[in-house]
Protein backbone atom coordinates (compact mmCIF):
# COMPACT_ATOMS: atom_id res chain seq x y z
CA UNK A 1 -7.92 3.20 -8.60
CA UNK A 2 -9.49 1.50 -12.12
CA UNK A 3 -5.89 0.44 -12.81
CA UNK A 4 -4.98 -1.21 -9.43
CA UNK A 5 -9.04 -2.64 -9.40
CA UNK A 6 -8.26 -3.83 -13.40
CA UNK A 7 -5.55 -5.48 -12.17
CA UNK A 8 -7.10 -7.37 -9.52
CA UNK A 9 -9.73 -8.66 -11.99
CA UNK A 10 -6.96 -9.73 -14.08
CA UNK A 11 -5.14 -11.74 -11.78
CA UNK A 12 -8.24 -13.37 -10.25
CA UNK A 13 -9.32 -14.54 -13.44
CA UNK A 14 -5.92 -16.54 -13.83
CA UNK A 15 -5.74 -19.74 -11.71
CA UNK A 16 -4.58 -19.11 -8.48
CA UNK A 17 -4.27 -20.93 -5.42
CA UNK A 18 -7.02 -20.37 -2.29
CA UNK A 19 -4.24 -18.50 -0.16
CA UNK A 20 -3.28 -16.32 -2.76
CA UNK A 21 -7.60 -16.16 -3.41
CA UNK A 22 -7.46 -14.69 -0.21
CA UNK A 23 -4.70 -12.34 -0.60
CA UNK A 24 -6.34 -10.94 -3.80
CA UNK A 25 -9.53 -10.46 -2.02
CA UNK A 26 -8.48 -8.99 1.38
CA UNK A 27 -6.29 -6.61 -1.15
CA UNK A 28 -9.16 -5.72 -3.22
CA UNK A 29 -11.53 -4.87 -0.48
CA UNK A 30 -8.89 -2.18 0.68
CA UNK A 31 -8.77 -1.20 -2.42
CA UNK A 32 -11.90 -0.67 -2.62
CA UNK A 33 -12.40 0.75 0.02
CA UNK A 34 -9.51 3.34 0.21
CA UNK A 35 -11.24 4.52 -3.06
CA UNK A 36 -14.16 5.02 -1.29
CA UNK A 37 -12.53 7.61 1.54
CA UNK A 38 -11.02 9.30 -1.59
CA UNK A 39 -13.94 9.93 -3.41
CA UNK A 40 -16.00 11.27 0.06
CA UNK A 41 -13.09 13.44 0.63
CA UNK A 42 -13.36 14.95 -3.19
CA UNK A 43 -17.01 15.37 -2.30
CA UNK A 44 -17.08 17.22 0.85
CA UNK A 45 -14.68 19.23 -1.17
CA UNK A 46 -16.57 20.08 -4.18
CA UNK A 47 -19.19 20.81 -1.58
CA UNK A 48 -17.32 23.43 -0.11
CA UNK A 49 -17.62 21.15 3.35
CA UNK A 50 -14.32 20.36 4.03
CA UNK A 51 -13.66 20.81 7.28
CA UNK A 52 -10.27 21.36 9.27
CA UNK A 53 -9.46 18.19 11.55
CA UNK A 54 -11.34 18.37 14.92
CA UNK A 55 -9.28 18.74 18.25
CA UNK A 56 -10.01 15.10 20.13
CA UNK A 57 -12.34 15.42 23.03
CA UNK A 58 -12.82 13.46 25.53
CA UNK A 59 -14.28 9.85 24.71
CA UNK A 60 -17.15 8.13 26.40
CA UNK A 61 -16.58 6.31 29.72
CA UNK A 62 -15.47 1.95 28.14
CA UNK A 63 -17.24 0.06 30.16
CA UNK A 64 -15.43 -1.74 33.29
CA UNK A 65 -12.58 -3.49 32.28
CA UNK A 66 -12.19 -2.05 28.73
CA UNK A 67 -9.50 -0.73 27.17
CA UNK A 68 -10.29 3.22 26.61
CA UNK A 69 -9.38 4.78 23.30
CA UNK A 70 -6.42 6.70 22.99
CA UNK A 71 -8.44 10.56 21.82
CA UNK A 72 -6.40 11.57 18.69
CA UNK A 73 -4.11 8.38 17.99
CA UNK A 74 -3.64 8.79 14.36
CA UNK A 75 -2.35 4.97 14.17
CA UNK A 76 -5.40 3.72 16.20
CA UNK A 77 -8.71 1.89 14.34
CA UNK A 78 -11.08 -0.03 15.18
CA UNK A 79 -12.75 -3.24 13.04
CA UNK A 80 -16.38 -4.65 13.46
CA UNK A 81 -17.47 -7.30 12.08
CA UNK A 82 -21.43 -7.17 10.94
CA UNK A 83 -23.56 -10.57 11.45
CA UNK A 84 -24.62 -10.90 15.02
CA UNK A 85 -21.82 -8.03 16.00
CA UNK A 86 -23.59 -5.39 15.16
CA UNK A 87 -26.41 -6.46 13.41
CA UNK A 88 -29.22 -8.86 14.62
CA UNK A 89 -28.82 -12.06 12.27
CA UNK A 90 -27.01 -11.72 8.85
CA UNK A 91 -27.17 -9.07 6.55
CA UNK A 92 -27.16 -10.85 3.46
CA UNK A 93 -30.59 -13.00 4.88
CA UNK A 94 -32.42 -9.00 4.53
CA UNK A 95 -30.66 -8.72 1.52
CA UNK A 96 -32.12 -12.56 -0.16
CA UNK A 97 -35.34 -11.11 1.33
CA UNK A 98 -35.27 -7.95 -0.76
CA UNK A 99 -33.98 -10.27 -4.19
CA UNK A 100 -36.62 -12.88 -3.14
CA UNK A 101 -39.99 -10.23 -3.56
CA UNK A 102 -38.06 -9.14 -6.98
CA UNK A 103 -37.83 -12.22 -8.09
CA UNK A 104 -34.35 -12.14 -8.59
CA UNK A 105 -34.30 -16.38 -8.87
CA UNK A 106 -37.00 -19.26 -8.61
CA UNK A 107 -38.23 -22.16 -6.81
CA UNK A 108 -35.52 -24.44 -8.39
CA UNK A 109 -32.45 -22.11 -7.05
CA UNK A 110 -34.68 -22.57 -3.62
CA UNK A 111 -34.30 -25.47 -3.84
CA UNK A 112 -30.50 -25.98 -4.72
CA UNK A 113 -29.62 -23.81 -2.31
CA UNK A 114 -31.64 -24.94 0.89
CA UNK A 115 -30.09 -28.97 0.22
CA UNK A 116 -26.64 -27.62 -0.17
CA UNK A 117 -27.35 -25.71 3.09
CA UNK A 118 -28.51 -28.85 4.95
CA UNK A 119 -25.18 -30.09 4.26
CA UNK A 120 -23.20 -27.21 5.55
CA UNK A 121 -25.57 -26.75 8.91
CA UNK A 122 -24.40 -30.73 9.15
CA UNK A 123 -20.46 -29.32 8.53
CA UNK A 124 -20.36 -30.93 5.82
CA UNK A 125 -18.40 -28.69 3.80
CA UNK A 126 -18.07 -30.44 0.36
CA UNK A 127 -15.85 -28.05 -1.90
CA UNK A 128 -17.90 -29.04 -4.68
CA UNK A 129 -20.77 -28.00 -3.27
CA UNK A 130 -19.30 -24.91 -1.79
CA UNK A 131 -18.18 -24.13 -5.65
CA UNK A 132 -21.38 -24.90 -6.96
CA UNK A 133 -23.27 -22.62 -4.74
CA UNK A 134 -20.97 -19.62 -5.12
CA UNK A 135 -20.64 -20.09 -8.76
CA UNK A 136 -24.75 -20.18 -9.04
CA UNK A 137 -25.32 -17.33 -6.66
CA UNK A 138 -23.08 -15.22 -8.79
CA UNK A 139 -25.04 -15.98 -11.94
CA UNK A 140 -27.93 -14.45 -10.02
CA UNK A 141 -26.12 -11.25 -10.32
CA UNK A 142 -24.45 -11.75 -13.73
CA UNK A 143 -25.63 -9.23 -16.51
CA UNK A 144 -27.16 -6.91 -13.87
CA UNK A 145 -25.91 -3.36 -13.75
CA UNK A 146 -24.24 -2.43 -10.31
CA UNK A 147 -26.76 0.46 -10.04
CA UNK A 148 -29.46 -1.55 -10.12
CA UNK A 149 -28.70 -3.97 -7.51
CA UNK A 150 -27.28 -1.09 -5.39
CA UNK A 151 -30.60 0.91 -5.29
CA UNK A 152 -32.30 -2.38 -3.59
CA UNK A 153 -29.57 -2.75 -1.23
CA UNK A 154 -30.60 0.92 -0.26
CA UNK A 155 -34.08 0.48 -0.10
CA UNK A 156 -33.61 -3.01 1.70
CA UNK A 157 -31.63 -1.34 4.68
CA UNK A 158 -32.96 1.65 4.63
CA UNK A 159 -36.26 -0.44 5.48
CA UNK A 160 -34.76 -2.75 8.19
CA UNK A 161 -31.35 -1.80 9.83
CA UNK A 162 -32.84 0.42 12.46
CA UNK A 163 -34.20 -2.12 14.42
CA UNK A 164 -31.75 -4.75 14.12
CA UNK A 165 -28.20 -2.79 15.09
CA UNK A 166 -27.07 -3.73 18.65
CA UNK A 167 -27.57 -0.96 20.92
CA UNK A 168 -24.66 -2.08 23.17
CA UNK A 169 -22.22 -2.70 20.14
CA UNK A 170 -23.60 0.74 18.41
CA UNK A 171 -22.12 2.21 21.62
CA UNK A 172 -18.79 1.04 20.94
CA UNK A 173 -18.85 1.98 17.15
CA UNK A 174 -19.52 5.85 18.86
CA UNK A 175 -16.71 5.24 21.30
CA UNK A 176 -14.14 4.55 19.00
CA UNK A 177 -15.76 7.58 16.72
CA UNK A 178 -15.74 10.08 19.39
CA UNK A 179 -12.12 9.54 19.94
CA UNK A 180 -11.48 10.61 16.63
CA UNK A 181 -10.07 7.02 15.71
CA UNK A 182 -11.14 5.07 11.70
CA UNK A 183 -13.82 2.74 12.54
CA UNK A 184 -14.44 0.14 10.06
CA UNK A 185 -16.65 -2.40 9.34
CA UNK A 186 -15.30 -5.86 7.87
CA UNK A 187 -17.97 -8.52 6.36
CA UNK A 188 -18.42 -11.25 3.85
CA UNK A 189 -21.42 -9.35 3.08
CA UNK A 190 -21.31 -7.50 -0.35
CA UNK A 191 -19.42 -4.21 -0.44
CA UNK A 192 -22.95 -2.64 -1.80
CA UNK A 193 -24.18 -3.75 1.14
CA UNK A 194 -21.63 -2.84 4.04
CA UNK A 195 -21.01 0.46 2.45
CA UNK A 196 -24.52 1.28 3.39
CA UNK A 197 -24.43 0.36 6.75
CA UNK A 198 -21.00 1.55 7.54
CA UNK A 199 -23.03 5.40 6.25
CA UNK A 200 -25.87 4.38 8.67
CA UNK A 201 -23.49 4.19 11.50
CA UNK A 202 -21.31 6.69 10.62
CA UNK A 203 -18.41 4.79 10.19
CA UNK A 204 -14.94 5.71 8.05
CA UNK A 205 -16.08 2.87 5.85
CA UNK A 206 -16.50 -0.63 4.84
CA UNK A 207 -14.03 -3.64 3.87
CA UNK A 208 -16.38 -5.85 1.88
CA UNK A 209 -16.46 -8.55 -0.45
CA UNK A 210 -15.72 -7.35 -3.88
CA UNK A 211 -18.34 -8.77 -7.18
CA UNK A 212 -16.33 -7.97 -10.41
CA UNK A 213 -17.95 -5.48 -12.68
CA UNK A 214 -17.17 -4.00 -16.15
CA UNK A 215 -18.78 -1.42 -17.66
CA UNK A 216 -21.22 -0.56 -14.76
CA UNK A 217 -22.51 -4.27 -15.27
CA UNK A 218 -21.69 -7.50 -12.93
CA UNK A 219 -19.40 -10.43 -14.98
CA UNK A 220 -20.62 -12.95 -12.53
CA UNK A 221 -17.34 -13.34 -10.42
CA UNK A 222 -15.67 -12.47 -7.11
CA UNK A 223 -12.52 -10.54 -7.38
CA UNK A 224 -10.21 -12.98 -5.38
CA UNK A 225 -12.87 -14.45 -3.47
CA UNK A 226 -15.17 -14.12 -0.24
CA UNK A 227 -13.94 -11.69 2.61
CA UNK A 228 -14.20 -14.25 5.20
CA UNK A 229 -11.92 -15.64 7.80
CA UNK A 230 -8.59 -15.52 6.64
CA UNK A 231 -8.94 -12.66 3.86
CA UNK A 232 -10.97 -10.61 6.65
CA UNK A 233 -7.28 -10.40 8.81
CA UNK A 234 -5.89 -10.06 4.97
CA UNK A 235 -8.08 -6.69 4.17
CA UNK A 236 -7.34 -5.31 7.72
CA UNK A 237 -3.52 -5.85 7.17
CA UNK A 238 -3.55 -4.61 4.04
CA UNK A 239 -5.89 -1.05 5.25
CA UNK A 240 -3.29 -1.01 7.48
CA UNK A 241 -0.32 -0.57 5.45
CA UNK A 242 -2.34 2.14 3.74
CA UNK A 243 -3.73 4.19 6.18
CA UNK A 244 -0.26 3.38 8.00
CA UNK A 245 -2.45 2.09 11.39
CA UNK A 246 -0.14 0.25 13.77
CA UNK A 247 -2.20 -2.69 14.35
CA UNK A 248 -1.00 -3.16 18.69
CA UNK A 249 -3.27 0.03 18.82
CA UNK A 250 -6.46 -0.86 16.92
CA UNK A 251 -9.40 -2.98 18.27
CA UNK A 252 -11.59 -5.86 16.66
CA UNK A 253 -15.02 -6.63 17.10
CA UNK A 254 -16.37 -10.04 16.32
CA UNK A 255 -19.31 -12.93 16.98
CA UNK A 256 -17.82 -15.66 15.33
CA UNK A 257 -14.53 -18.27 15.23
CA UNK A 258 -14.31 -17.81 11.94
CA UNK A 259 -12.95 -13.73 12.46
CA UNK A 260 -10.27 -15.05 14.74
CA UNK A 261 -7.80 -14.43 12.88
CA UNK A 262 -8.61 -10.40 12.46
CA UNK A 263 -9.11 -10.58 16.14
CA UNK A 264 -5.56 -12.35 16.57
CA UNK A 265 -4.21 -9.45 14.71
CA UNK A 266 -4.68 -6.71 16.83
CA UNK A 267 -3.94 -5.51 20.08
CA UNK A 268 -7.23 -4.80 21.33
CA UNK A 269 -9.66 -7.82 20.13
CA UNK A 270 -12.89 -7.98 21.79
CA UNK A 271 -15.29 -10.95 21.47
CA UNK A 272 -19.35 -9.79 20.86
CA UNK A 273 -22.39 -12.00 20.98
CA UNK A 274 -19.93 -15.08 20.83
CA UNK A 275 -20.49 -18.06 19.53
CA UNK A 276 -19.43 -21.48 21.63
CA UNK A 277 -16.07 -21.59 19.40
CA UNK A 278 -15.03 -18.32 20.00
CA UNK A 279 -16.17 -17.90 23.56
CA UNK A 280 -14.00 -21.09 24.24
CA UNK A 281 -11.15 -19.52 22.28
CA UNK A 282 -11.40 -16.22 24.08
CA UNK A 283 -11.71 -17.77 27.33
CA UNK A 284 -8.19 -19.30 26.67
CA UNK A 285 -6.55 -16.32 25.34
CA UNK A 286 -8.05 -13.82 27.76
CA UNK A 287 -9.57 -11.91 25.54
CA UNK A 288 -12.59 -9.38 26.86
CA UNK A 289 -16.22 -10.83 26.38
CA UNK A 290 -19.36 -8.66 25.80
CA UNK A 291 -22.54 -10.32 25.03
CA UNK A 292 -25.75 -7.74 24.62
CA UNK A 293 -28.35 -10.70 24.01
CA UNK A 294 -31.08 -10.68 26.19
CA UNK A 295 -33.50 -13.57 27.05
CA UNK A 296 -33.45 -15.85 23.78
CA UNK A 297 -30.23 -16.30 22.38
CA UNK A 298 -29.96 -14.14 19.06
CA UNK A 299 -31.06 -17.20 16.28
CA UNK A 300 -28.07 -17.49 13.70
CA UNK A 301 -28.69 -17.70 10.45
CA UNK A 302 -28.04 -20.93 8.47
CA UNK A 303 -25.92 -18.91 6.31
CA UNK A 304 -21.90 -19.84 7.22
CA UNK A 305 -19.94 -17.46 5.64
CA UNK A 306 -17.38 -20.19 5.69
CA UNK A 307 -18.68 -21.90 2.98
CA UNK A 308 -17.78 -19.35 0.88
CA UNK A 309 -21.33 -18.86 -0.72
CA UNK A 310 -20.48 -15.83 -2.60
CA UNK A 311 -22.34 -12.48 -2.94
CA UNK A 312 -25.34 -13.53 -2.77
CA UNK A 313 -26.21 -16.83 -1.23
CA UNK A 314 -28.10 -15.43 1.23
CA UNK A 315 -31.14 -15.58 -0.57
CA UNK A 316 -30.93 -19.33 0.28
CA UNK A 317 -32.41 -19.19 3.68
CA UNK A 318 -34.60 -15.69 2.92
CA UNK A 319 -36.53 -17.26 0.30
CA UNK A 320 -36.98 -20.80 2.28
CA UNK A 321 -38.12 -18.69 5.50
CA UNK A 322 -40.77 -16.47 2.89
CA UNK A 323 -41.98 -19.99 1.26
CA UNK A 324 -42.62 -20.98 4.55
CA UNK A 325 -44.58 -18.08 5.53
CA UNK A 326 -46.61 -18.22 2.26
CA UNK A 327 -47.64 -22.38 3.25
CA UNK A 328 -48.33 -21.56 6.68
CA UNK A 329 -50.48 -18.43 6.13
């Protein structure tokens, strides 16, 4: 694992092109997280916990129209994505929060980052700016030991994910679960972050976006890039190969346009809390709709993931909305 992950840092630190970006970070995220089933394997080991494979059983009732998971289907998975799939709003917004009351940046990087936001709610995407915020989130991180920030992604979800996981989608996490299939999650979030609410759930795992480190300590880049859009379908493909899942059995779970092309990959997609894009796009292809917001729409956060803001741009919008609070109170 350190040699394949060395590797990766290597070649992302040479000048690449964005698809091969993409490739680097969809393969580093299954890296990742392949090393990640290892090492819980080697623990329920050395905890005298390892347990012989349960005998399928018979999975929960899919709701009308579904497609039912196949009990026992070694070649079966199923993919979530996080923001507004499973979780109300974005998970890097609770994350920003927790940064915010540590102080992790200051009313000038508020600043910086709610104008370069403006532009992208607008769509306009400048890659300059796009650049410029991902390079300065980053540095926000940069010198900080992976511990560090990992114990306040803990205490940040451990605080808040209760109450904002989708009962309805939580169900289909458990379906997939109970019929003995991988169930992953798959988000631009950090991998600190996913990996913790992947546990929560009680999910195989997480396929997140990968911060270089060295030495226990974050350098202050990605390793190939964001996991969104097309190096989300990159990190499923590449799982794939090494969990050897056929991909016509698994399922995907996603909110946004921006995931379909993990959705496109499999043979079960399923579109969640969609957005007008995708519900357009799933209304042409067929593909089943479940929507579990009630009343008001779900409000999504003025984070795109699209603009490729890096581990931790998030705490763009979190600090804004706590500034805001603070004036109005």
């Amino acid at each position: 694992m350190l040699g394949a992950m060395a590797a990766l840092r290597r070649l992302t630190q040479t000048r690449r092109s964005p698809t091969e970006r993409t490739a680097l970070a969809g393969e580093a995220a299954a890296e990742a997280a392949e090393a990640d089933l290892q090492q819980a394997e080697l623990r329920r080991a050395e905890a005298g916990r390892a347990e012989a494979p349960k005998k399928p059983g018979r999975a929960p009732k899919a709701p009308e129209g579904d497609h039912t998971p196949t009990p026992g289907d070694r070649q079966a998975a199923a993919f979530f994505d996080c923001d507004n799939t499973i979780l109300r709003g974005a998970a890097i917004f609770y994350l920003g929060v927790g940064l915010y009351r540590r102080k992790f940046f200051n009313r000038r990087d508020v600043a910086r980052f709610a104008w370069q936001q403006a532009w992208f709610r607008l769509g306009a995407e400048d890659p300059a700016h796009i650049a410029d915020a991902q390079d300065k989130a980053l540095s926000l991180v940069a010198g900080k030991r992976t511990a560090e920030v990992e114990q306040i992604c803990e205490e940040v979800f451990e605080q808040v994910i209760a109450e904002k996981i989708w009962p309805g989608t939580r169900a289909l996490v458990q379906l997939h679960l109970d019929a003995g299939q991988q169930v992953w999650l798959v988000t631009a979030a950090p991998l600190e972050v996913a990996r913790i609410i992947a546990r929560r759930l009680g999910m195989t795992g997480a396929l997140g976006t990968v911060a270089e480190a060295a030495d226990g300590v974050y350098t202050g880049r990605l390793v190939g890039g964001l996991l969104h859009g097309e190096a989300k379908a990159a990190a499923v493909s590449a799982l794939a190969r090494r969990e050897q899942l056929d991909l016509s059995h698994c399922a995907a779970f996603s909110d946004s346009a921006n995931d379909i092309p993990m959705l496109a990959l499999v043979g079960h997609p399923y579109v969640v809390n969609p957005d007008a894009a995708l519900r357009r796009h799933a209304r042409r292809m067929g593909w089943r709709v479940r929507d579990f917001r009630t009343g008001r729409r779900a409000a999504r956060i003025g984070l795109p993931a699209a603009a490729g803001l890096g581990v931790l741009a998030g705490a763009t919008a979190a600090a804004v909305a706590v500034r805001r609070r603070q004036h109005t109170a």
